[in-house]
Protein backbone atom coordinates (compact mmCIF):
# COMPACT_ATOMS: atom_id res chain seq x y z
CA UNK A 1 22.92 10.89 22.54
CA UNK A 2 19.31 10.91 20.75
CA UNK A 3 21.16 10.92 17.38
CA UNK A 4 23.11 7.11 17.88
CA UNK A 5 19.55 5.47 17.81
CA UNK A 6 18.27 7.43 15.42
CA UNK A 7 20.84 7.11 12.68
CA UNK A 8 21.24 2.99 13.91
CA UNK A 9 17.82 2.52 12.40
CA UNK A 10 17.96 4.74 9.79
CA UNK A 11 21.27 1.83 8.64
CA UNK A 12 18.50 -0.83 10.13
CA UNK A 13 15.78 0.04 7.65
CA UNK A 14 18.39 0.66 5.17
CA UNK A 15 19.78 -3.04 5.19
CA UNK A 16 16.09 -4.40 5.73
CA UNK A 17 15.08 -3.24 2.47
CA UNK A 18 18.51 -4.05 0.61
CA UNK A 19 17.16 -7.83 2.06
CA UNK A 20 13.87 -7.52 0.53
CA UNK A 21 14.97 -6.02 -3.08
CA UNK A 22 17.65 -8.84 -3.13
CA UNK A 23 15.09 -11.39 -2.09
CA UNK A 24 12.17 -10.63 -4.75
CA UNK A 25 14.81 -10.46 -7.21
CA UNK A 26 16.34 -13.66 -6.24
CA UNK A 27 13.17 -15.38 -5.93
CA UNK A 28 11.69 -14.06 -8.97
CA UNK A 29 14.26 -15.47 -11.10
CA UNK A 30 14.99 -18.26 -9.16
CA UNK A 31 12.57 -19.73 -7.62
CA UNK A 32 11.97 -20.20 -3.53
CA UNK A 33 14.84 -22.76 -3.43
CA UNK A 34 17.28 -19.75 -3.33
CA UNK A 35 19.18 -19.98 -0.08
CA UNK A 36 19.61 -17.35 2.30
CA UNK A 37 23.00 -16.53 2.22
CA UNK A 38 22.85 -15.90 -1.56
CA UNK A 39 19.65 -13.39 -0.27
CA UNK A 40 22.49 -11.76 2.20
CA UNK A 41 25.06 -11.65 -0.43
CA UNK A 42 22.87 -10.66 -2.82
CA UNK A 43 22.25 -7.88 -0.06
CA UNK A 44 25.18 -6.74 1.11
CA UNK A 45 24.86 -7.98 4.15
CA UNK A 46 25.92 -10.60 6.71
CA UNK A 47 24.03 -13.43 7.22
CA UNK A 48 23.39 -12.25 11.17
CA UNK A 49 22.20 -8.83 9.76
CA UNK A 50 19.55 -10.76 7.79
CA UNK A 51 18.71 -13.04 10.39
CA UNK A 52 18.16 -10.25 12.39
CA UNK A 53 15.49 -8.44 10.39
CA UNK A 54 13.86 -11.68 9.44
CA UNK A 55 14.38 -14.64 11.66
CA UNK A 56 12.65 -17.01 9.61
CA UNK A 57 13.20 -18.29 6.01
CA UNK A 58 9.35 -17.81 6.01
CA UNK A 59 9.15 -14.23 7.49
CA UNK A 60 11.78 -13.21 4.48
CA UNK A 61 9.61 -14.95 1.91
CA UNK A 62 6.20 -13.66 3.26
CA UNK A 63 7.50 -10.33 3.20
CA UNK A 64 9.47 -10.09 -0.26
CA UNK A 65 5.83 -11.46 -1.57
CA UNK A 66 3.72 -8.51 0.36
CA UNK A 67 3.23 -6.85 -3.41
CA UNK A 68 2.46 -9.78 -5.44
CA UNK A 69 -0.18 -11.03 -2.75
CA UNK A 70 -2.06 -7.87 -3.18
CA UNK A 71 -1.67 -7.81 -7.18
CA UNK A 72 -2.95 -11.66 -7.10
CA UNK A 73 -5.95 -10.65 -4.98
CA UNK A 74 -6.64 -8.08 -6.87
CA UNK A 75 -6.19 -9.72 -10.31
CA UNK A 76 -9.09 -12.42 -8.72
CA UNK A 77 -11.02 -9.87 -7.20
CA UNK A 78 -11.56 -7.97 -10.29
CA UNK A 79 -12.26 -11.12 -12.39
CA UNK A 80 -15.13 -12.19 -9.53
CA UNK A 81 -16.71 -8.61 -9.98
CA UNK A 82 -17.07 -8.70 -13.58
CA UNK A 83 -20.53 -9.16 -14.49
CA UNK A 84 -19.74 -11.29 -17.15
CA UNK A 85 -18.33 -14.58 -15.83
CA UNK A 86 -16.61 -15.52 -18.50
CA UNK A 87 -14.72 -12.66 -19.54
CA UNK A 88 -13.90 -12.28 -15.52
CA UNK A 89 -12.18 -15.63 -16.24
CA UNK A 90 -10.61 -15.20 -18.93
CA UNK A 91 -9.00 -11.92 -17.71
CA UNK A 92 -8.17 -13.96 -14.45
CA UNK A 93 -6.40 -16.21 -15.98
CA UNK A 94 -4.82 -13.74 -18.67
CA UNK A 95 -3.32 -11.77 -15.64
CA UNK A 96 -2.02 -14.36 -13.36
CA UNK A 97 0.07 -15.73 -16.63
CA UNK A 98 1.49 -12.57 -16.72
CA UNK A 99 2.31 -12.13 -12.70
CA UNK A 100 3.44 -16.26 -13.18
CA UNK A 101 6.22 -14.76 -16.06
CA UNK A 102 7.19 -11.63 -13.88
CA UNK A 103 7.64 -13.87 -10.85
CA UNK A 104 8.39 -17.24 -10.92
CA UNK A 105 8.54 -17.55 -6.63
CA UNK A 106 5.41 -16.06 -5.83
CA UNK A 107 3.92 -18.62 -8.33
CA UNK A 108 5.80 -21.33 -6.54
CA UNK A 109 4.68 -20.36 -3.37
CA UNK A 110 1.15 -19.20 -4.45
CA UNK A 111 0.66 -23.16 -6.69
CA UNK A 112 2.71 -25.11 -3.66
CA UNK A 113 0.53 -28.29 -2.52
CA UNK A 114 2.83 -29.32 0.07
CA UNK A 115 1.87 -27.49 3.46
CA UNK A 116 5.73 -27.05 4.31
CA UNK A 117 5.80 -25.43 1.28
CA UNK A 118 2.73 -23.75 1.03
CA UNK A 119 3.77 -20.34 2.87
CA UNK A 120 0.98 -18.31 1.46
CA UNK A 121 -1.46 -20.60 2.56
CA UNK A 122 -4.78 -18.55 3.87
CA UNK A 123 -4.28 -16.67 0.87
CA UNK A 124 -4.03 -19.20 -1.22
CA UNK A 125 -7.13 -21.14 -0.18
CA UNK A 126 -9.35 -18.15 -0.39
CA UNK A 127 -8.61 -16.73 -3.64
CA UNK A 128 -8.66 -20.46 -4.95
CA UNK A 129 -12.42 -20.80 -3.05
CA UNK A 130 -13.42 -17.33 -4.99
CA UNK A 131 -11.68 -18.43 -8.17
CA UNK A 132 -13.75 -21.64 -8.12
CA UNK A 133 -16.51 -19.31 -7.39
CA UNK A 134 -16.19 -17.58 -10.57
CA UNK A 135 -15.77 -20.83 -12.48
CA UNK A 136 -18.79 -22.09 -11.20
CA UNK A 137 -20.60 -19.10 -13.14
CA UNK A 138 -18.95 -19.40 -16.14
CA UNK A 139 -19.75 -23.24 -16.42
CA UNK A 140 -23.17 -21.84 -15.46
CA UNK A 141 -23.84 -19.49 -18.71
CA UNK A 142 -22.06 -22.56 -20.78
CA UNK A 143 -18.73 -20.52 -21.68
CA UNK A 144 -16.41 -23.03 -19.15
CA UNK A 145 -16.18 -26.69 -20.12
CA UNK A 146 -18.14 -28.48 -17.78
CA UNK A 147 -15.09 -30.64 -16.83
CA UNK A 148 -13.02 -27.14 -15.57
CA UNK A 149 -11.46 -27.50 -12.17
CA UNK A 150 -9.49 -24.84 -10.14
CA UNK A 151 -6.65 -27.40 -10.25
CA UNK A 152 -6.71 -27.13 -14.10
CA UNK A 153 -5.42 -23.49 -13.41
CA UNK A 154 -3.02 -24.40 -10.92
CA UNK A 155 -1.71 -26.64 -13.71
CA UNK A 156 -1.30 -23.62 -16.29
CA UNK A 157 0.19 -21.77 -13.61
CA UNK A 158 2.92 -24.48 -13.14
CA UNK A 159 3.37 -25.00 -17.33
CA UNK A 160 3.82 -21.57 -17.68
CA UNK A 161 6.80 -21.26 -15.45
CA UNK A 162 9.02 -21.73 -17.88
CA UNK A 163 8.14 -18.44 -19.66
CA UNK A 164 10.07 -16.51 -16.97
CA UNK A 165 13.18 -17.90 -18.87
CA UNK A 166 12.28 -17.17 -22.60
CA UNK A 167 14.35 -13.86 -23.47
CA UNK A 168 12.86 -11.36 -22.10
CA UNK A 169 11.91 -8.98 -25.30
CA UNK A 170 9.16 -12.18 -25.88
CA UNK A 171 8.43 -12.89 -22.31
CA UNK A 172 4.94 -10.63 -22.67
CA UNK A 173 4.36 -12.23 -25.95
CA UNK A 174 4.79 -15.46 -25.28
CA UNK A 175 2.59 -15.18 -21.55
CA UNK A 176 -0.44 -13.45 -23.67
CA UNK A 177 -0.24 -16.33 -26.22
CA UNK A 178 -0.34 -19.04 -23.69
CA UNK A 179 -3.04 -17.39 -22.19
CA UNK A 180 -4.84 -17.45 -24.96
CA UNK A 181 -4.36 -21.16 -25.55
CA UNK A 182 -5.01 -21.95 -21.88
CA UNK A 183 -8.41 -20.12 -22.10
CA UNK A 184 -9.33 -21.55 -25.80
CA UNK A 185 -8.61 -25.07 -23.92
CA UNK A 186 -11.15 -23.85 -20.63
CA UNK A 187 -13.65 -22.64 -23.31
CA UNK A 188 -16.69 -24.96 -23.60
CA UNK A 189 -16.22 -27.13 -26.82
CA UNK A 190 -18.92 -25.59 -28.88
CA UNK A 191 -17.22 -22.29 -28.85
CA UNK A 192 -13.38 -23.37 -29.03
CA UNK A 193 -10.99 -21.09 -31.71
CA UNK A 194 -13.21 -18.17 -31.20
CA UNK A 195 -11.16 -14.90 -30.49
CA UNK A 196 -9.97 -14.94 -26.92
């Protein structure tokens, strides 16, 4: 009789994670308008089934974005430590292009400015604080234009979107060189077209 539970959430787990892959796929490529049935039949899996394991639209996309929450933090975490402002930034910046053409979703979520919309939205507010943080050091030692706001990255973030559908043998290319143009246009004018 112990062996009917047992194997009922082995299947349980089992279709819980068939969700999630389908959903970060789905949403990666996508974007967050994808609907949840396309995330069940994407799945495998009735839409009660998914229901079941996440009951909101919001506890499916919190979840399927677990990863790239902790990636993001760390990507601004690491920039904040660097000793050197600048070249925290520009790595900062550098990375999240790269997340932004892996994942198109989390970006949407992460760069949302509607509250609705904005299901990430502790996390977004405190690496955004710590971000402007970092720029505030940078415009300090006179490597950031003085004009620099954190919604000048959120702005990047949102143009480079569109890299997630270049073919993907360029995608990497094409991310690193928008970076690079991104950060030559954040540089303080003095030092503009130096090497990135």
């Amino acid at each position: 009789m112990d062996r009917e539970p047992t194997r009922l959430r082995a299947d349980a787990q089992e279709n819980r994670d068939r969700i999630l892959a389908a959903a970060r796929v789905l949403f990666a490529e996508d974007g967050l308008d994808v609907g949840m049935r396309a995330v069940a039949r994407r799945a495998g899996v009735g839409p009660a089934t998914l229901y079941r394991r996440f009951p909101t639209r919001d506890d499916l996309v919190r979840e399927a974005f677990a990863e790239e929450m902790q990636e993001c933090r760390r990507i601004v975490v690491d920039g904040v430590a660097d000793e050197d402002p600048w070249r925290g930034f520009r790595t900062v910046v550098h990375r999240l292009v790269a997340l932004n053409v892996r994942n198109r979703g989390f970006v949407d979520a992460f760069t949302a400015a509607e509250p609705a919309r904005d299901l990430l939205a502790g996390h977004q507010r405190e690496l955004l604080r710590m971000i402007d943080g970092l720029a505030s050091r940078a415009r300090a030692c006179g490597a950031l234009r003085p004009d620099f706001t954190v919604d000048d990255l959120i702005l990047v973030l949102r143009a480079g979107r569109g890299l997630a559908t270049a073919p993907e043998a360029s995608r990497g290319r094409d991310a690193e060189r928008f970076a690079r143009l991104a950060v030559d246009a954040f540089r303080a004018g003095r030092d503009r077209g130096q090497p990135v």
